[in-house]
N, C-alpha and C. Protein backbone atom coordinates (compact mmCIF):
# COMPACT_ATOMS: atom_id res chain seq x y z
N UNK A 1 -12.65 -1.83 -8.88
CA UNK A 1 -11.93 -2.59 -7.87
C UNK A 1 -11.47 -3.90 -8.49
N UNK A 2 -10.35 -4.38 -8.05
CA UNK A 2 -9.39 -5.27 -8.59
C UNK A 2 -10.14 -6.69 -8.07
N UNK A 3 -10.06 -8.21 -8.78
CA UNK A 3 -11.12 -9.12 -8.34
C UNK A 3 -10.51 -9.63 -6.71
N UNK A 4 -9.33 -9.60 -6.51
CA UNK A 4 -8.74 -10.08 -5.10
C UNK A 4 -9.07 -9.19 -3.95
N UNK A 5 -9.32 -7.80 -3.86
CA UNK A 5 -9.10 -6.88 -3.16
C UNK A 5 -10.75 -7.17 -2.50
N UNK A 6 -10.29 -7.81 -1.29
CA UNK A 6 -11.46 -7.95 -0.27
C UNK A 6 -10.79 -7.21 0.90
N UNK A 7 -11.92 -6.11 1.25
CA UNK A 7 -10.88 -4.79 2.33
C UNK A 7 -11.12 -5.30 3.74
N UNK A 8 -11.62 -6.75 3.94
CA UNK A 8 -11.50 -7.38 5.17
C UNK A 8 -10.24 -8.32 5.47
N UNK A 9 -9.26 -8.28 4.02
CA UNK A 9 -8.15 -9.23 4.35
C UNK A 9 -7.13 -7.94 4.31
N UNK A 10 -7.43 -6.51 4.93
CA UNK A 10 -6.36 -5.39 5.02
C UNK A 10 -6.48 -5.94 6.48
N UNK A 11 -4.75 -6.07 6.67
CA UNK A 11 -4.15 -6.73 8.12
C UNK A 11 -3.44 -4.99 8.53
N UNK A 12 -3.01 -4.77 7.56
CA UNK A 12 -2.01 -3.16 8.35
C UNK A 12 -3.26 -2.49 7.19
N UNK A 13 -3.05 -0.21 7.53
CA UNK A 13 -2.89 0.43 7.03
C UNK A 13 -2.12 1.43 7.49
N UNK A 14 -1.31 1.97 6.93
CA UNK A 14 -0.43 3.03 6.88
C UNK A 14 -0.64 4.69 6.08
N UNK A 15 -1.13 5.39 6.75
CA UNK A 15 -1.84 6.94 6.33
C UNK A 15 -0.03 7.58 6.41
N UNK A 16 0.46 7.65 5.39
CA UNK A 16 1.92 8.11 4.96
C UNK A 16 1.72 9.65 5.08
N UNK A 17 0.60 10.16 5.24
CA UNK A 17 0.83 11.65 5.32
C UNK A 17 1.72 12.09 6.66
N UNK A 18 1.77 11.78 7.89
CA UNK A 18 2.61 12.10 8.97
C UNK A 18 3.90 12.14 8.64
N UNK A 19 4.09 11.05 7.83
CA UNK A 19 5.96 10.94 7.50
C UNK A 19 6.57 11.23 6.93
N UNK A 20 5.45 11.62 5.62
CA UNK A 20 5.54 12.68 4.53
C UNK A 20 5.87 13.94 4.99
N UNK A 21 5.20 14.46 5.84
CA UNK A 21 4.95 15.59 6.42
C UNK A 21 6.52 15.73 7.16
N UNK A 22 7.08 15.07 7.50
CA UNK A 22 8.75 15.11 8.30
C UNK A 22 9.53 14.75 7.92
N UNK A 23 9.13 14.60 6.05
CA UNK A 23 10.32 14.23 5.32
C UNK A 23 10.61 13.14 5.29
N UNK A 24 9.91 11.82 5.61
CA UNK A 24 10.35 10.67 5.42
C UNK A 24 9.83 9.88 4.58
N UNK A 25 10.50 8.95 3.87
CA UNK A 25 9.99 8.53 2.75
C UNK A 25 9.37 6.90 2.96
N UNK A 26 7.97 6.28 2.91
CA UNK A 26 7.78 5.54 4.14
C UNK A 26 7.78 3.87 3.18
N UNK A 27 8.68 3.81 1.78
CA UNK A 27 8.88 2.56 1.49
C UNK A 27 9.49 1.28 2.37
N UNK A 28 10.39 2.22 2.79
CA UNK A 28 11.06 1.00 3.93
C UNK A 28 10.50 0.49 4.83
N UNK A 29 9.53 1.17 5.54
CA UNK A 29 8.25 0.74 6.60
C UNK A 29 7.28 -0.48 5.89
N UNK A 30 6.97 0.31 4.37
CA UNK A 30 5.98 -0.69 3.64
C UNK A 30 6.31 -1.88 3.49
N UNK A 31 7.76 -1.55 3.24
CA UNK A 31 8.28 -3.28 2.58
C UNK A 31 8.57 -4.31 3.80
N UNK A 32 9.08 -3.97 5.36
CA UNK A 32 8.99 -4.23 6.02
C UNK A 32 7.45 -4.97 6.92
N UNK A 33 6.81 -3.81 6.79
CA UNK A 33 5.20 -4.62 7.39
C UNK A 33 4.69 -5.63 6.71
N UNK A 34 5.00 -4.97 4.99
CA UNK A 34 4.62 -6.53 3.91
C UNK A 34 5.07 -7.90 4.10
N UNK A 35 6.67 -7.53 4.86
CA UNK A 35 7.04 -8.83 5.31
C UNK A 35 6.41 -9.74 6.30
N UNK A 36 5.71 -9.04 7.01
CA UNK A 36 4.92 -9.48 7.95
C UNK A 36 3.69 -10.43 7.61
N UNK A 37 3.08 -10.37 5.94
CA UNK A 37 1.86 -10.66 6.16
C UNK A 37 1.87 -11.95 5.67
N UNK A 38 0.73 -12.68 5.97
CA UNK A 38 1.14 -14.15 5.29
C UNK A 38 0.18 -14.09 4.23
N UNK A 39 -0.04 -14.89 3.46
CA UNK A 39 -0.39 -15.00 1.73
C UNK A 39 -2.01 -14.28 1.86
N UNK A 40 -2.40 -13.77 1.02
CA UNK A 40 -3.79 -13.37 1.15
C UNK A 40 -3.95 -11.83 1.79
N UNK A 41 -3.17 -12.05 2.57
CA UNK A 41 -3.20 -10.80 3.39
C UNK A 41 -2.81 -9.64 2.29
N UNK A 42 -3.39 -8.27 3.04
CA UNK A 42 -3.30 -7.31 2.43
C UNK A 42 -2.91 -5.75 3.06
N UNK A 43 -1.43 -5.11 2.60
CA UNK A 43 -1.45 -3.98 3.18
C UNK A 43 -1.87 -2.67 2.49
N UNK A 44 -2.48 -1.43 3.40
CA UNK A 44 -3.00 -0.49 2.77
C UNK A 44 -2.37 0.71 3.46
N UNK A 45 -1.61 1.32 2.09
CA UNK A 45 -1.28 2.98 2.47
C UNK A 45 -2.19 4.27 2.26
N UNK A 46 -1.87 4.82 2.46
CA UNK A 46 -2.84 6.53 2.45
C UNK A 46 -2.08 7.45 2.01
N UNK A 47 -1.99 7.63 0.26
CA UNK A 47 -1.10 9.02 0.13
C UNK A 47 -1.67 9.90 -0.30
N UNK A 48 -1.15 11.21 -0.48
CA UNK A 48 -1.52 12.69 -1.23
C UNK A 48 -1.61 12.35 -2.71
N UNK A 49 -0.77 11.31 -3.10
CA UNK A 49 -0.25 11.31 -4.69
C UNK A 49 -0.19 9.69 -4.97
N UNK A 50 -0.25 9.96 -6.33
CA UNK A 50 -0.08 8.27 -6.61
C UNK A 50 1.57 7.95 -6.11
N UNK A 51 1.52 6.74 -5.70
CA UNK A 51 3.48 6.21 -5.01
C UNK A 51 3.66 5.69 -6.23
N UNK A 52 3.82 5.66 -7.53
CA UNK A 52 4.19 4.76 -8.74
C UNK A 52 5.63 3.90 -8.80
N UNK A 53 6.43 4.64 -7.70
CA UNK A 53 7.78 3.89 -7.87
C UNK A 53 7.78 3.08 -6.80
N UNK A 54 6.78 2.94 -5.51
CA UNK A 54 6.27 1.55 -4.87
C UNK A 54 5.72 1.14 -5.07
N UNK A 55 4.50 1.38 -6.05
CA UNK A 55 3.91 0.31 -6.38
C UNK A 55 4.96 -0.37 -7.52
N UNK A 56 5.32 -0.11 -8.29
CA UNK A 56 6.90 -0.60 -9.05
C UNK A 56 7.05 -1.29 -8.48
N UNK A 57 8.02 -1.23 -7.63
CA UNK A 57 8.92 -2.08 -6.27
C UNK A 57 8.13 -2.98 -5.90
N UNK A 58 7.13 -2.91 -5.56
CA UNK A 58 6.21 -3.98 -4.55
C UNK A 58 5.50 -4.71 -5.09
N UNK A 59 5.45 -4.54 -6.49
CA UNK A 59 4.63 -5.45 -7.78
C UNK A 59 6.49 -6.77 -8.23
N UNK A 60 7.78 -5.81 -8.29
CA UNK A 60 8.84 -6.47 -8.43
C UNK A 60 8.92 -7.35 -7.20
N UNK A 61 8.69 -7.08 -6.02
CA UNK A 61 8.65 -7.71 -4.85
C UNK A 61 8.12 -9.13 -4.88
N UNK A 62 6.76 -9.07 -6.11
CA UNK A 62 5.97 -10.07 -6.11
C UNK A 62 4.43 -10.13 -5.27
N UNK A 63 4.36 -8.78 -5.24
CA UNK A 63 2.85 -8.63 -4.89
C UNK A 63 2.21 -8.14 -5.59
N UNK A 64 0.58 -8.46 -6.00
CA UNK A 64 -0.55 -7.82 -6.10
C UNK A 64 -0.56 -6.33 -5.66
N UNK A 65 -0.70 -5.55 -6.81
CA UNK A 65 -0.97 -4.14 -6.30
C UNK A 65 -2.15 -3.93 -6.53
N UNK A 66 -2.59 -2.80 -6.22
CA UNK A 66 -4.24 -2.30 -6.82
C UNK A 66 -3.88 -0.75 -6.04
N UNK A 67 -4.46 0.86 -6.89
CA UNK A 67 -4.38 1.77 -6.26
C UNK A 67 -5.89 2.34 -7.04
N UNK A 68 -6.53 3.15 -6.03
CA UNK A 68 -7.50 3.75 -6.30
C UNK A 68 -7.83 5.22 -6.23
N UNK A 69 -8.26 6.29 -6.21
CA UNK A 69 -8.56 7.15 -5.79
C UNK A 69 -9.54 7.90 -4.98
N UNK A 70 -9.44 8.74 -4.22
CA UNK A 70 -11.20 8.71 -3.69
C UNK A 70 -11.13 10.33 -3.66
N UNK A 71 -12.52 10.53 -3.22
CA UNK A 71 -13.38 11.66 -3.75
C UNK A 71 -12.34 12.72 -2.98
N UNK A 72 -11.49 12.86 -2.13
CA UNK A 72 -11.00 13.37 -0.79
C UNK A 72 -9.37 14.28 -1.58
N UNK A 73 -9.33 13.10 -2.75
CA UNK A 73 -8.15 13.35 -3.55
C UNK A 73 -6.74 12.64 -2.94
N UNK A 74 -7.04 11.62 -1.97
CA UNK A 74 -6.19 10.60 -1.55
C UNK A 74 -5.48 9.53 -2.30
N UNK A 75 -4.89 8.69 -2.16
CA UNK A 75 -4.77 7.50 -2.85
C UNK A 75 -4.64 6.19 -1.67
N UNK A 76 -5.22 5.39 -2.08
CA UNK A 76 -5.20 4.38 -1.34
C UNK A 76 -4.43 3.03 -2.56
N UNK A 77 -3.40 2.66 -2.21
CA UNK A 77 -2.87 1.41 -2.54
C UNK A 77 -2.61 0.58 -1.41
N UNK A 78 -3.15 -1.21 -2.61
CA UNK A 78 -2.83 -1.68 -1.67
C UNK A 78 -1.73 -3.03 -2.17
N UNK A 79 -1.28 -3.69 -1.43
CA UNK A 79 -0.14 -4.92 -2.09
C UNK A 79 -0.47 -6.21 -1.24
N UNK A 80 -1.16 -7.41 -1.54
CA UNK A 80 -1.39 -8.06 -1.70
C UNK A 80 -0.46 -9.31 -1.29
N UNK A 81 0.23 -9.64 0.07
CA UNK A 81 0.93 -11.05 -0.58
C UNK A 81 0.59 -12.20 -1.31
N UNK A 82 0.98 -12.63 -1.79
CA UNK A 82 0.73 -14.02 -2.83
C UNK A 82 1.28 -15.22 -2.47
């Protein structure tokens, strides 16, 4: 675990499998809620697969990323405002 990533400053999470599931691709949601958070704060998605080209984007954005894996075969990333 990354030294910032305290999972009591996750303000949103977003489980992307529903939107996935109907074909939607849910960066625009992410980058949107991120806008929302104020410094410190932290948002967390839920995918099938690593997102490498949002976490890309959302590290260019100027956030803190961190992605992990868990036993379930999920991925949890999260982005960090700064």
């Amino acid at each position: 675990m990354t030294n910032w990533l305290d999972k009591d400053k996750i303000k949103i999470t977003l489980d992307a499998r529903p939107l996935l599931a109907q074909g939607i691709h849910p960066l625009e949601r992410v980058q949107q809620e991120c806008a929302t958070l104020n410094p410190g704060e932290i948002f967390e998605i839920i995918t099938p697969f690593p997102p490498a080209p949002m976490i890309e984007k959302m590290a260019a954005a100027g956030f803190a990323t961190h992605m992990e894996s868990t036993a379930d075969g999920m991925f949890h990333s999260y982005f960090r405002k700064l």
